[in-house]
PDB file of N, CA and C in Angstrom:
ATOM      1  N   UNK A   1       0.843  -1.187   0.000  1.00  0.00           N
ATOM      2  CA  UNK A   1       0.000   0.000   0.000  1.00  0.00           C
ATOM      3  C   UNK A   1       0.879   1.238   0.000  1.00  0.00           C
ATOM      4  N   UNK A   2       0.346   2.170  -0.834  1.00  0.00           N
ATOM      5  CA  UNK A   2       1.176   3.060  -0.675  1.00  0.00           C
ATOM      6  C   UNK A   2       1.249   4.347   0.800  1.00  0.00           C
ATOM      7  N   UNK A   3       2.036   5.242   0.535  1.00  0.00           N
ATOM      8  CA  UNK A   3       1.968   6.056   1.789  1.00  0.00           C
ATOM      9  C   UNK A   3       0.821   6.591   1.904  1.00  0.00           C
ATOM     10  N   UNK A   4       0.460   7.065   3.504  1.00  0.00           N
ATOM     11  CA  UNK A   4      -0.555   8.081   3.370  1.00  0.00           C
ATOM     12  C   UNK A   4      -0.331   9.280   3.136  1.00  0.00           C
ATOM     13  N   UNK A   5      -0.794   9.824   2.236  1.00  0.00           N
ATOM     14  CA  UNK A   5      -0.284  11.554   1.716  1.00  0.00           C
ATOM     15  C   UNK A   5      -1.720  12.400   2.740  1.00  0.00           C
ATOM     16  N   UNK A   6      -0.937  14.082   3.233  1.00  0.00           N
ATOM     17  CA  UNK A   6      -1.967  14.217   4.073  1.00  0.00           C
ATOM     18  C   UNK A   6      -2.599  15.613   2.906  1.00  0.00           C
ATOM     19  N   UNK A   7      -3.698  15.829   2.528  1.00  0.00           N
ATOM     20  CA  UNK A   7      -4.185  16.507   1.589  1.00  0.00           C
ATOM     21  C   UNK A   7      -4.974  17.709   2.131  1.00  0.00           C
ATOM     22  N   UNK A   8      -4.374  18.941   1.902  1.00  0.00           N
ATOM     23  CA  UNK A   8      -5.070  19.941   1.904  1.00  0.00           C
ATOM     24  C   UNK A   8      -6.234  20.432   0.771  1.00  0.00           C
ATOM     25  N   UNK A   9      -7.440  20.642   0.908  1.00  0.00           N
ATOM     26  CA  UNK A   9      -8.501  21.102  -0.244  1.00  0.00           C
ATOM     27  C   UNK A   9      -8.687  22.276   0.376  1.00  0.00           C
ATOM     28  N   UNK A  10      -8.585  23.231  -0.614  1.00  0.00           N
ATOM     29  CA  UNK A  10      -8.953  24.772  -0.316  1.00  0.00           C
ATOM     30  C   UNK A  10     -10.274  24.854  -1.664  1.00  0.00           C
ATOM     31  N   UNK A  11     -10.880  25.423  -1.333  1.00  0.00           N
ATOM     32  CA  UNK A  11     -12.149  25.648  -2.028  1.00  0.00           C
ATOM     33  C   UNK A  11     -13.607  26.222  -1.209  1.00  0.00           C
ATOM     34  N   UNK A  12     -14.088  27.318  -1.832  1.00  0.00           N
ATOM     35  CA  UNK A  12     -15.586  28.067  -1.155  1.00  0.00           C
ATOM     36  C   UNK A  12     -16.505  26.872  -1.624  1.00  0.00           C
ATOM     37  N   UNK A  13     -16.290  25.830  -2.454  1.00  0.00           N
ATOM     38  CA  UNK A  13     -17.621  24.928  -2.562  1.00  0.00           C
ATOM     39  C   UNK A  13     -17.694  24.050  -2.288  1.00  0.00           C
ATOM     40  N   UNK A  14     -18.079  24.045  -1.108  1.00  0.00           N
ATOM     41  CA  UNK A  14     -18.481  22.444   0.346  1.00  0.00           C
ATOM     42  C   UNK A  14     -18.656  21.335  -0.764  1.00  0.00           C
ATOM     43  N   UNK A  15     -19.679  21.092  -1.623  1.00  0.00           N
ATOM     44  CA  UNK A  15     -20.155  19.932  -2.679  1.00  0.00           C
ATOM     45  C   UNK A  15     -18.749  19.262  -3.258  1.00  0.00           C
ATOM     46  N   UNK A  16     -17.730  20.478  -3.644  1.00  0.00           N
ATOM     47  CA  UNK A  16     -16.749  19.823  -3.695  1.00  0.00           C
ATOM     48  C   UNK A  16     -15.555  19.138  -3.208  1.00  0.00           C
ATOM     49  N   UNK A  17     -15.844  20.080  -1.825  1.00  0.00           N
ATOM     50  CA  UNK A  17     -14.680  19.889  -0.941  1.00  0.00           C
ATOM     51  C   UNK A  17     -15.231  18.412  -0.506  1.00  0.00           C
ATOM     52  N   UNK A  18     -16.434  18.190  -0.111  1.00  0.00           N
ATOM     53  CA  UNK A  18     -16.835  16.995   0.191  1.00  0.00           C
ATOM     54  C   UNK A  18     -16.916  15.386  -0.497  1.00  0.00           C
ATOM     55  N   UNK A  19     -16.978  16.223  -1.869  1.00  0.00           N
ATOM     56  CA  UNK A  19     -16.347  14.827  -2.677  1.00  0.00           C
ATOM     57  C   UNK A  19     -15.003  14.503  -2.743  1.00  0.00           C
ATOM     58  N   UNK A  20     -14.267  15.611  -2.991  1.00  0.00           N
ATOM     59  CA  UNK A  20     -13.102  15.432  -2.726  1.00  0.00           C
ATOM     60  C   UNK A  20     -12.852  14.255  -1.414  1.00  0.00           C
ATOM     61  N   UNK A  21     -13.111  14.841  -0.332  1.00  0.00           N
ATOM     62  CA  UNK A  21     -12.842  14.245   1.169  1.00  0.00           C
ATOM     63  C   UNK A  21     -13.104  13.017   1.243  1.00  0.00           C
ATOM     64  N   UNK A  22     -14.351  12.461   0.599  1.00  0.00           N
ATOM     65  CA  UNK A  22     -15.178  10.957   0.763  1.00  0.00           C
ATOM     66  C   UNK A  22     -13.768  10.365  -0.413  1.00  0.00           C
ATOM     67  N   UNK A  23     -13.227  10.736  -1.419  1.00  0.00           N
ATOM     68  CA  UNK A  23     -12.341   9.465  -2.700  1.00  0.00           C
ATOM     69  C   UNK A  23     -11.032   9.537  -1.596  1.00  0.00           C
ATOM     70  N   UNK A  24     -10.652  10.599  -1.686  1.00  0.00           N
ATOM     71  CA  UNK A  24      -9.154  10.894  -0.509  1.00  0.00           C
ATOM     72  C   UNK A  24      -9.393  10.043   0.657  1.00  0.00           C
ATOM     73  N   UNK A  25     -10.262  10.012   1.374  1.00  0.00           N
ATOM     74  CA  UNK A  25     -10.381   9.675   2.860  1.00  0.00           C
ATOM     75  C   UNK A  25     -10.563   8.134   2.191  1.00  0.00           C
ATOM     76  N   UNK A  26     -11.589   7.627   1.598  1.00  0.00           N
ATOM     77  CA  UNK A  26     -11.660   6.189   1.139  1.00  0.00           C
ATOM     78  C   UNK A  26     -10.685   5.439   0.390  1.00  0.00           C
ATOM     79  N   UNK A  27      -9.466   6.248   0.228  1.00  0.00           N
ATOM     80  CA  UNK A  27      -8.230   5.707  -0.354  1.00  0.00           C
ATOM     81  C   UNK A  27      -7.090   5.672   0.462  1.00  0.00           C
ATOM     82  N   UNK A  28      -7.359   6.357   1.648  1.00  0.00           N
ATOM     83  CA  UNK A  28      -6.533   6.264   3.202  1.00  0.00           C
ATOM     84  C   UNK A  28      -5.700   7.287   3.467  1.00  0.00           C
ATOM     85  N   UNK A  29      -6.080   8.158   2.554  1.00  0.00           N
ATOM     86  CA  UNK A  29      -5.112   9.856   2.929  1.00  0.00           C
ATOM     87  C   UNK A  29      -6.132  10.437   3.834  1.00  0.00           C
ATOM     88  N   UNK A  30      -5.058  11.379   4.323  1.00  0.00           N
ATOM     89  CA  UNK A  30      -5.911  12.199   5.694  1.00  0.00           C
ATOM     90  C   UNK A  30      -6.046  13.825   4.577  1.00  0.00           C
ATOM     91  N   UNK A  31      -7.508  14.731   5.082  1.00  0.00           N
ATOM     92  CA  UNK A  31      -7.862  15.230   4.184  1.00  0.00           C
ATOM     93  C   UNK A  31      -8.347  16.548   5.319  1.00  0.00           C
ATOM     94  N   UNK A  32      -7.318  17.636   5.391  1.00  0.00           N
ATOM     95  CA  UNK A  32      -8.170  18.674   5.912  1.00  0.00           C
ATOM     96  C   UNK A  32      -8.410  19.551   4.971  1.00  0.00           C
ATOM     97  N   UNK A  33      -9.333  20.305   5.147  1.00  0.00           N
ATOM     98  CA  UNK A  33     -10.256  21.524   4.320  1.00  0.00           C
ATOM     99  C   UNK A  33     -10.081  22.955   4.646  1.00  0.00           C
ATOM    100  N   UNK A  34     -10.287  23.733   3.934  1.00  0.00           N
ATOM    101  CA  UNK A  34     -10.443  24.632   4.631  1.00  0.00           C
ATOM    102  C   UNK A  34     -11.261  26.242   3.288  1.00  0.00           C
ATOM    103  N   UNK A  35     -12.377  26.994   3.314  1.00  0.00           N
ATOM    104  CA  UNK A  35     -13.294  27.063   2.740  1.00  0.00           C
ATOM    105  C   UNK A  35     -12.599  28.586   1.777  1.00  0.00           C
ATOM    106  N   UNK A  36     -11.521  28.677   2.123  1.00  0.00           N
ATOM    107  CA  UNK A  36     -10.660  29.892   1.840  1.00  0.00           C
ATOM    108  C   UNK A  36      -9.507  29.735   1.829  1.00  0.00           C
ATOM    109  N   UNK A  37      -8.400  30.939   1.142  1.00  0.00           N
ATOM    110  CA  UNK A  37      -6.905  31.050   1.137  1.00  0.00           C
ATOM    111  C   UNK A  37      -6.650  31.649   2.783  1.00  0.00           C
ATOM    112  N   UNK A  38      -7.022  32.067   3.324  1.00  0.00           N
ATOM    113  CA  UNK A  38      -7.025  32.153   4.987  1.00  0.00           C
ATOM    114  C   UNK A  38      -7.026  31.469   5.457  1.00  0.00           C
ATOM    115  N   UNK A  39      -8.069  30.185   5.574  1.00  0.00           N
ATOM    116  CA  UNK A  39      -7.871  29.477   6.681  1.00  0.00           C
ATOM    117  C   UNK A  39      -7.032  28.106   5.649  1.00  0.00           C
ATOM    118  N   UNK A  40      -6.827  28.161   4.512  1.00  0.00           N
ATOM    119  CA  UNK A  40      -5.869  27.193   4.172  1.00  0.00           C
ATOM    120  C   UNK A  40      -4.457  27.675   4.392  1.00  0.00           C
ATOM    121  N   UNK A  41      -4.140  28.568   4.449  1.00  0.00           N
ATOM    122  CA  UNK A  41      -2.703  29.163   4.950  1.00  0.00           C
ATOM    123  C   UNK A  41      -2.483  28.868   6.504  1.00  0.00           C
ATOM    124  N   UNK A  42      -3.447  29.284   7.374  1.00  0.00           N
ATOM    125  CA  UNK A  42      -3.120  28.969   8.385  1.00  0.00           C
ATOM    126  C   UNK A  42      -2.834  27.369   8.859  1.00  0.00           C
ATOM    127  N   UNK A  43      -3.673  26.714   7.956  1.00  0.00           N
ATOM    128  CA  UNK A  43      -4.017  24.989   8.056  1.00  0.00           C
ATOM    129  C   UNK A  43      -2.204  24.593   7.321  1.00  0.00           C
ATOM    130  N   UNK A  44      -2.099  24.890   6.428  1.00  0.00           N
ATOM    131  CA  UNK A  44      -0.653  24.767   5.539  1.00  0.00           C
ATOM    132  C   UNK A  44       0.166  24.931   6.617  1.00  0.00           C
ATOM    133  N   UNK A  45       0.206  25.808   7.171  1.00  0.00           N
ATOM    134  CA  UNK A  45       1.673  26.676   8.052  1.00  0.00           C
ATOM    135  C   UNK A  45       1.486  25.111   9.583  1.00  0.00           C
ATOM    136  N   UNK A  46       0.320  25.191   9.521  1.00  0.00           N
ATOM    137  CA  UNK A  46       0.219  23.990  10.571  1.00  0.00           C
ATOM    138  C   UNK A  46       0.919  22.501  10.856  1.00  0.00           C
ATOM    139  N   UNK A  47       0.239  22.098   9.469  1.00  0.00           N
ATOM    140  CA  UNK A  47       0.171  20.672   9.420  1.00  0.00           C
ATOM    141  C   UNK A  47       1.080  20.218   7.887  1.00  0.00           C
ATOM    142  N   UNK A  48       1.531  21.391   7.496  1.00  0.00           N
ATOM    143  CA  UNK A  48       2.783  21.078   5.832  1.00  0.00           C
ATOM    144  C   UNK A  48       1.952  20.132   5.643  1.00  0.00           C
ATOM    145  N   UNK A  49       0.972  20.309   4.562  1.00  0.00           N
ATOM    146  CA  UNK A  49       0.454  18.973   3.891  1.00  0.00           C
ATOM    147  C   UNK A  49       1.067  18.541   2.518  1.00  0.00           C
ATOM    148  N   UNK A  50       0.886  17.238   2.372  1.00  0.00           N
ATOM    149  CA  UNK A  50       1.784  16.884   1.125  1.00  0.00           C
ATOM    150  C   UNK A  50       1.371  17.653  -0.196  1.00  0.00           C
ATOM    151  N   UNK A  51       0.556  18.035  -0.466  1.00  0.00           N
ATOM    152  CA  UNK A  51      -0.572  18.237  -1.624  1.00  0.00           C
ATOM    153  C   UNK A  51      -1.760  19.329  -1.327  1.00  0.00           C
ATOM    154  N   UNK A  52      -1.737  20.436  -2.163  1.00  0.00           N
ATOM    155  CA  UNK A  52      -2.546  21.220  -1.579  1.00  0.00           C
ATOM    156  C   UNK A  52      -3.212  21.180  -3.043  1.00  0.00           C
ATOM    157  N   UNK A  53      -4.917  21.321  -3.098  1.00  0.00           N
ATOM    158  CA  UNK A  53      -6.068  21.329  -3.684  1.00  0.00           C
ATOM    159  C   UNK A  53      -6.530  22.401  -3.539  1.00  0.00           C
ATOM    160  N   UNK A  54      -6.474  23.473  -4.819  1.00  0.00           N
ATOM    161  CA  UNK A  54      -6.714  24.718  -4.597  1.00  0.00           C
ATOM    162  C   UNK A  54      -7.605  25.666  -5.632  1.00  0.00           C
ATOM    163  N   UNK A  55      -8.327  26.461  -5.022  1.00  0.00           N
ATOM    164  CA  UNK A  55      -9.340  26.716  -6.027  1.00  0.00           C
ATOM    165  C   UNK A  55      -8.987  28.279  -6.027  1.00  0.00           C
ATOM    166  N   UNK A  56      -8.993  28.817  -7.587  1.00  0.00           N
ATOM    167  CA  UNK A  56      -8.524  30.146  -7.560  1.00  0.00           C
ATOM    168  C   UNK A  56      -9.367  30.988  -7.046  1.00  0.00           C
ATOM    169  N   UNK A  57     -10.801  31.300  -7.395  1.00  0.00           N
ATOM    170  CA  UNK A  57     -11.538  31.984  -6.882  1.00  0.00           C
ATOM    171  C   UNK A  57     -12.302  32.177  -5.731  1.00  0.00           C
ATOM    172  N   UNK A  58     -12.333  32.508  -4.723  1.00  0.00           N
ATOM    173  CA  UNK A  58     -12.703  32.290  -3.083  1.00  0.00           C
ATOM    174  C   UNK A  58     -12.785  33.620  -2.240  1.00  0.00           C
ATOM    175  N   UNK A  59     -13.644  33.717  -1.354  1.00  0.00           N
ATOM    176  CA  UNK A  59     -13.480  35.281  -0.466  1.00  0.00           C
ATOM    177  C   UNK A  59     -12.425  35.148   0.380  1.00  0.00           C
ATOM    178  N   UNK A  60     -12.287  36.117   0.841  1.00  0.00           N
ATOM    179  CA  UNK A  60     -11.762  36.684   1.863  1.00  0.00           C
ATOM    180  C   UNK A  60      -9.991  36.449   1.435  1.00  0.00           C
ATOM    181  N   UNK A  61      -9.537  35.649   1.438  1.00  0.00           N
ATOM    182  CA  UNK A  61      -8.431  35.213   0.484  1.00  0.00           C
ATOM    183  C   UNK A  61      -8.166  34.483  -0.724  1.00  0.00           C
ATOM    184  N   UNK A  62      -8.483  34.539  -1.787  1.00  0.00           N
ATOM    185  CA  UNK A  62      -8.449  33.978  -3.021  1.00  0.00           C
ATOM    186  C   UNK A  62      -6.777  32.961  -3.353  1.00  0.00           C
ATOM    187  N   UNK A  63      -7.214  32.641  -4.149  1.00  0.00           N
ATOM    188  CA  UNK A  63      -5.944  31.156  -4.364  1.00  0.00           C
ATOM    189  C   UNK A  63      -4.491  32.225  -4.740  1.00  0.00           C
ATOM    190  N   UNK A  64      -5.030  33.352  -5.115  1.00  0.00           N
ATOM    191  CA  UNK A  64      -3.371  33.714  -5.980  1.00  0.00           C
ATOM    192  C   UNK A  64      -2.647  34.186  -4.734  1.00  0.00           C
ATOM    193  N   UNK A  65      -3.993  34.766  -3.727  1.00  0.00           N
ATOM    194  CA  UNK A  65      -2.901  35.105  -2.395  1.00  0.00           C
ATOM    195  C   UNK A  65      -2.341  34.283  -1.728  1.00  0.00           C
ATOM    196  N   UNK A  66      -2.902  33.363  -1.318  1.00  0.00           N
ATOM    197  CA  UNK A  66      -2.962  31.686  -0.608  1.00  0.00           C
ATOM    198  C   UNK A  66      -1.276  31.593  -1.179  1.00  0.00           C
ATOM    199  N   UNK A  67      -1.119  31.910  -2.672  1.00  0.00           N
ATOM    200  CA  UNK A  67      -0.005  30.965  -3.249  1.00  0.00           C
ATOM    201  C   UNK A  67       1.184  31.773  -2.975  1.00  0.00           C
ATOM    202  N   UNK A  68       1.185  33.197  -3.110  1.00  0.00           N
ATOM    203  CA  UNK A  68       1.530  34.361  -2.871  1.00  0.00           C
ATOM    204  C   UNK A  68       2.473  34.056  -1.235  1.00  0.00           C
ATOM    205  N   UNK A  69       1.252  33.948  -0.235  1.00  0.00           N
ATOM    206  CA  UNK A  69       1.535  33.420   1.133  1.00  0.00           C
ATOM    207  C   UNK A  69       2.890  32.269   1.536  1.00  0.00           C
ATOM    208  N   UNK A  70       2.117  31.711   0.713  1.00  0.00           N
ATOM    209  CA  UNK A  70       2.422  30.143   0.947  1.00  0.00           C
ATOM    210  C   UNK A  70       4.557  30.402   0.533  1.00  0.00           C
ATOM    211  N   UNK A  71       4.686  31.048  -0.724  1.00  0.00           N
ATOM    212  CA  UNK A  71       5.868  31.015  -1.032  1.00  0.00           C
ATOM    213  C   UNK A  71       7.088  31.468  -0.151  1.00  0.00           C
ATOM    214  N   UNK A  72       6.502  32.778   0.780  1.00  0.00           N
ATOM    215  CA  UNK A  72       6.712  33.641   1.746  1.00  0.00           C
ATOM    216  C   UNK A  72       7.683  32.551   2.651  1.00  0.00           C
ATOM    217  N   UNK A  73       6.908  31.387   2.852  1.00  0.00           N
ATOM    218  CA  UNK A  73       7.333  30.810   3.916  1.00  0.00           C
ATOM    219  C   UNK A  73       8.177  29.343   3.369  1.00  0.00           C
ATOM    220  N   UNK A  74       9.547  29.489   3.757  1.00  0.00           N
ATOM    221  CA  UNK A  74      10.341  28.706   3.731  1.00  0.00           C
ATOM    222  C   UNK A  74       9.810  26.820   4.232  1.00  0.00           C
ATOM    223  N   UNK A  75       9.690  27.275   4.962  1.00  0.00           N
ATOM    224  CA  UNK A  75       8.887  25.940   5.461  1.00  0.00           C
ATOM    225  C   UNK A  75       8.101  25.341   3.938  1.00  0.00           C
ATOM    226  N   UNK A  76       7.259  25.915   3.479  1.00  0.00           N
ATOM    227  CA  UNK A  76       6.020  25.316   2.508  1.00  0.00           C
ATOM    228  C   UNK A  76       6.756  25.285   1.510  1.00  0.00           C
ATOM    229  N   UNK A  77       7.833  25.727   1.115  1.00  0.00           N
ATOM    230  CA  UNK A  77       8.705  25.885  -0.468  1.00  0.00           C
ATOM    231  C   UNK A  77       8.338  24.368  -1.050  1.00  0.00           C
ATOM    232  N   UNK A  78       8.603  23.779  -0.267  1.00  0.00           N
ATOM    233  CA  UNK A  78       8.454  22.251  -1.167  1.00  0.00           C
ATOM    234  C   UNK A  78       6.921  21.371  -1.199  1.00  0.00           C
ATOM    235  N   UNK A  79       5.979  22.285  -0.955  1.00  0.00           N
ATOM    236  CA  UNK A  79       4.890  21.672  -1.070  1.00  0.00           C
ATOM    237  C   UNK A  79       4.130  22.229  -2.116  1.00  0.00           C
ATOM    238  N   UNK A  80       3.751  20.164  -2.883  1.00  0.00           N
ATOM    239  CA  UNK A  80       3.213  20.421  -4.118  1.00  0.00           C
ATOM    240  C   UNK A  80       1.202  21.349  -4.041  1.00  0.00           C
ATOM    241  N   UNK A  81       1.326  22.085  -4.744  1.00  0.00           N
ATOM    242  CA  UNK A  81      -0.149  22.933  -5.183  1.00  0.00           C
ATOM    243  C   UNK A  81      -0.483  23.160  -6.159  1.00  0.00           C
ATOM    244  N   UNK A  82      -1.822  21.970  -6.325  1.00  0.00           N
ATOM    245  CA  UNK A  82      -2.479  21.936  -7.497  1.00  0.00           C
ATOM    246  C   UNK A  82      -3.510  23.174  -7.498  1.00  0.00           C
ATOM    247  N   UNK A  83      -3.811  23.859  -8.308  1.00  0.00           N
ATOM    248  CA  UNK A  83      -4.931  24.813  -8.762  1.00  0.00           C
ATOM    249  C   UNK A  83      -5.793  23.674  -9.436  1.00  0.00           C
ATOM    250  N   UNK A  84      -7.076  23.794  -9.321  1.00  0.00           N
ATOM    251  CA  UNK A  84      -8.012  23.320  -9.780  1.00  0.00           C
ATOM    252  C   UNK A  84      -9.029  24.173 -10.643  1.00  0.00           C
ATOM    253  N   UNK A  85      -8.651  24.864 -11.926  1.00  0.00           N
ATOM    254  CA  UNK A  85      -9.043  25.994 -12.448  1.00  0.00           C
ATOM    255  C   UNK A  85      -9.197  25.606 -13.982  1.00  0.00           C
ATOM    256  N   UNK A  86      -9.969  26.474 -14.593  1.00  0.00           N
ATOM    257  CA  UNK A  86      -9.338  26.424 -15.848  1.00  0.00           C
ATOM    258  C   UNK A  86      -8.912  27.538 -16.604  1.00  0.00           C
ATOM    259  N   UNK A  87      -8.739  28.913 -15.745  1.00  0.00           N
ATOM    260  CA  UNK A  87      -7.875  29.876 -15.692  1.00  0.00           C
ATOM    261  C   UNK A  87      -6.927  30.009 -16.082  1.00  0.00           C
ATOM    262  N   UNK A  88      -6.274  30.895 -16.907  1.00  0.00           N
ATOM    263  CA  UNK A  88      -5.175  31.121 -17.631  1.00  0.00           C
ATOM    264  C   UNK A  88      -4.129  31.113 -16.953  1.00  0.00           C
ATOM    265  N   UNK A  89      -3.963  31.543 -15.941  1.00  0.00           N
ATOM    266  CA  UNK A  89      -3.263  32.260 -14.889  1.00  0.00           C
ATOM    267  C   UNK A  89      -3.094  31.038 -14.292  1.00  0.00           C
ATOM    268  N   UNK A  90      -3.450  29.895 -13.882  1.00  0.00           N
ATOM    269  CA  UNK A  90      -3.176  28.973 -13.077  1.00  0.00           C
ATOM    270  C   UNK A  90      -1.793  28.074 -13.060  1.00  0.00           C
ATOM    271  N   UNK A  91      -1.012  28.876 -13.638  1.00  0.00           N
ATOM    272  CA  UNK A  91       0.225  28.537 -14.237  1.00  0.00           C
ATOM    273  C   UNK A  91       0.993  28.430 -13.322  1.00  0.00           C
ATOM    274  N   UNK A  92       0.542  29.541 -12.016  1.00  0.00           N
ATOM    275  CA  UNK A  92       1.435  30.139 -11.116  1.00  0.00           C
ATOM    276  C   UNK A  92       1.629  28.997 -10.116  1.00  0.00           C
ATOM    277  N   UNK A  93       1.245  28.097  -9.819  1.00  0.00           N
ATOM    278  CA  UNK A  93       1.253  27.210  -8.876  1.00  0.00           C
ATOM    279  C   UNK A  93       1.801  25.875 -10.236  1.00  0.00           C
ATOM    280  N   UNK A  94       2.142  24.901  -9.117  1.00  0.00           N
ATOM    281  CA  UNK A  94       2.910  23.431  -9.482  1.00  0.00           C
ATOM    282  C   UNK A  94       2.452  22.874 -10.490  1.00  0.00           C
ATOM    283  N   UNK A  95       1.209  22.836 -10.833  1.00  0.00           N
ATOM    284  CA  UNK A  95       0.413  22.244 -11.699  1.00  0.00           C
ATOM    285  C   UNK A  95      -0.919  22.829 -11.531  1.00  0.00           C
ATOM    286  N   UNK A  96      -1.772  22.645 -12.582  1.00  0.00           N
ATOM    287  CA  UNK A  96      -2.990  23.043 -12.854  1.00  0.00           C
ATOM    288  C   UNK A  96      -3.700  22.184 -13.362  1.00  0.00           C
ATOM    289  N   UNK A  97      -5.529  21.557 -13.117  1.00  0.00           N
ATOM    290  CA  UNK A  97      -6.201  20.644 -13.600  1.00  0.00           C
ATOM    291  C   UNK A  97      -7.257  21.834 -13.641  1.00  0.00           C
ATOM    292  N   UNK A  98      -7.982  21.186 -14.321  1.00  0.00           N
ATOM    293  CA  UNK A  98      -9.299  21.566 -14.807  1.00  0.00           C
ATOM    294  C   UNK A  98     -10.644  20.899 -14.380  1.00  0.00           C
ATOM    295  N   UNK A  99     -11.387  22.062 -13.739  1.00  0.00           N
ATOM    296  CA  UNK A  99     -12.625  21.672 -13.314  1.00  0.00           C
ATOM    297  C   UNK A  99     -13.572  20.846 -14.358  1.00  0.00           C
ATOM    298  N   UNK A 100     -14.420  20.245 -13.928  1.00  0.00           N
ATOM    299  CA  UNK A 100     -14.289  19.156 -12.535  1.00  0.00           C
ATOM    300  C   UNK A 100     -13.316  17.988 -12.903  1.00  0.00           C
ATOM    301  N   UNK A 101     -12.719  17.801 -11.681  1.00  0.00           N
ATOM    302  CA  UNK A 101     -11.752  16.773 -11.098  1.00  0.00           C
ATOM    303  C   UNK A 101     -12.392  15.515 -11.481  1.00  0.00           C
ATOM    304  N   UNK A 102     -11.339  15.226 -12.280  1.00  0.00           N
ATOM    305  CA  UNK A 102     -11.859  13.367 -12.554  1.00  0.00           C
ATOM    306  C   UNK A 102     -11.355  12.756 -11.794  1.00  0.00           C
ATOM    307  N   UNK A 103     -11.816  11.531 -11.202  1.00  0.00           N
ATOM    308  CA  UNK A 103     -11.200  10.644 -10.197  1.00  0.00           C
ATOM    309  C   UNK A 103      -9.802  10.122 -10.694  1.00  0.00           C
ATOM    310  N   UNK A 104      -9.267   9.268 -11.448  1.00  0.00           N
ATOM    311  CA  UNK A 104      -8.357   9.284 -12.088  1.00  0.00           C
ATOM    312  C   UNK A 104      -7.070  10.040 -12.156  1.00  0.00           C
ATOM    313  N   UNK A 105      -7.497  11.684 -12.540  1.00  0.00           N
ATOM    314  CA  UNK A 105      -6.692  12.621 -12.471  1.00  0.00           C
ATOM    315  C   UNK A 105      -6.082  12.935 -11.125  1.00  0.00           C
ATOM    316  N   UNK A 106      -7.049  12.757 -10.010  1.00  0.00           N
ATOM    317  CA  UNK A 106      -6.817  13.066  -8.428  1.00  0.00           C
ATOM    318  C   UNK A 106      -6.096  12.013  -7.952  1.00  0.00           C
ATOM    319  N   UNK A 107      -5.954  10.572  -8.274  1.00  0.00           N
ATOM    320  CA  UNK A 107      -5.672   9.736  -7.719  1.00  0.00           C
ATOM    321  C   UNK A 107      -4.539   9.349  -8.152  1.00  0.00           C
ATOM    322  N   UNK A 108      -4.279  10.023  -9.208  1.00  0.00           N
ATOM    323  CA  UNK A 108      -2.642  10.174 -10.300  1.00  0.00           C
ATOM    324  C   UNK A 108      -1.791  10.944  -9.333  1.00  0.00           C
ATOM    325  N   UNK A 109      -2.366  12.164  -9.555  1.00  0.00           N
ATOM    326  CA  UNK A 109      -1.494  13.364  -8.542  1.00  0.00           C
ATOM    327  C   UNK A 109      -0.778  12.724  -7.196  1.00  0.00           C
ATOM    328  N   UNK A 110      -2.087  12.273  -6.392  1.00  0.00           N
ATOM    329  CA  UNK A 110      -1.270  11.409  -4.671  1.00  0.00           C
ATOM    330  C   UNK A 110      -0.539  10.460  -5.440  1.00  0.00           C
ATOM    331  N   UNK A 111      -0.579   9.834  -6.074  1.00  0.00           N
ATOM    332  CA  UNK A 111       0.354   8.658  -6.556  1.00  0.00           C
ATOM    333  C   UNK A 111       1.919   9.612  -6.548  1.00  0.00           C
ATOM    334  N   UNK A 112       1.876  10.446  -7.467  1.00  0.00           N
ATOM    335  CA  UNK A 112       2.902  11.108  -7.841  1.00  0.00           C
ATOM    336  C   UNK A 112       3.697  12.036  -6.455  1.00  0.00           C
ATOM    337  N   UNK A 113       2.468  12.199  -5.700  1.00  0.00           N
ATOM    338  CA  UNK A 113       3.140  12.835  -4.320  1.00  0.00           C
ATOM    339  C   UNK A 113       3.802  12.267  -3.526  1.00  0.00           C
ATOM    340  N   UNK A 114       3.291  10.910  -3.415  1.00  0.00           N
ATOM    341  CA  UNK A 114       3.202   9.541  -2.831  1.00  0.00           C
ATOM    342  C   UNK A 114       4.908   9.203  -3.202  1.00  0.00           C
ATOM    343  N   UNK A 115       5.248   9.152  -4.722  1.00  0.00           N
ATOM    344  CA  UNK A 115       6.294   8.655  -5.225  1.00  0.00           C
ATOM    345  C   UNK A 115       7.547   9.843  -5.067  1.00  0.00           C
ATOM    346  N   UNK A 116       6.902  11.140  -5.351  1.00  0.00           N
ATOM    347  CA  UNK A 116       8.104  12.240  -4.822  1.00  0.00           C
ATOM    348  C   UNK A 116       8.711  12.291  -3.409  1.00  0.00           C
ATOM    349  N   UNK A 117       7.664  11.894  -2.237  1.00  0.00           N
ATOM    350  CA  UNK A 117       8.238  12.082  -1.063  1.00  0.00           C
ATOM    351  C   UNK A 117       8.344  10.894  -0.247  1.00  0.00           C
ATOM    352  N   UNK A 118       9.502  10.604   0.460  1.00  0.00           N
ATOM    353  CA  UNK A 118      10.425   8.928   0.842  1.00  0.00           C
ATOM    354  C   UNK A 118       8.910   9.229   2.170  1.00  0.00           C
TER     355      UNK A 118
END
């Protein structure tokens, strides 16, 4: 079995964050949330998750700040962040997928996180 990767989802849309959580959690990764670039920064700075799930558009802190943040801090430099967009701009982070998330595509990525980190 492979490792457990611990997965951050940033996203304002619960429907998704929640599907997300049920394939992640039923494949044995640990999966915190968080509904903004605020409280996913603070959650990041916390718990360095392997994989961050990130949605560009969001209140109060939006994904470009989140990423903006995130770089700031030495600590997070090496953590992979997917944008989940289909935004031009989504360039700015590690990789970019396109809404909606196919199972497949999500379960590629932890593989690949899985295989980058011992």
């Amino acid at each position: 079995m492979s490792r457990r990767a611990t997965v951050l989802v940033v996203d304002d849309d619960p429907d998704t964050v929640e599907t997300m959580r049920d394939i992640l959690e039923e494949e044995g990764h640990v999966v915190l949330s968080a509904k903004n670039g605020r409280e996913g920064f603070d959650l990041a700075v916390l718990y360095a998750p392997d994989l961050v799930l990130l949605d560009l558009e969001m209140p109060v802190m939006d994904g470009h700040a989140f990423l903006a943040a995130v770089r700031r801090v030495p600590a997070l430099s090496t953590m992979t962040v997917v944008v989940l967009s289909g935004a031009s701009d989504a360039r700015l982070a590690c990789e970019a997928v396109k809404k909606p998330l196919r199972l497949d595509t999500l379960l590629g990525l932890i593989g690949r996180v899985n295989h980058a980190v011992p």
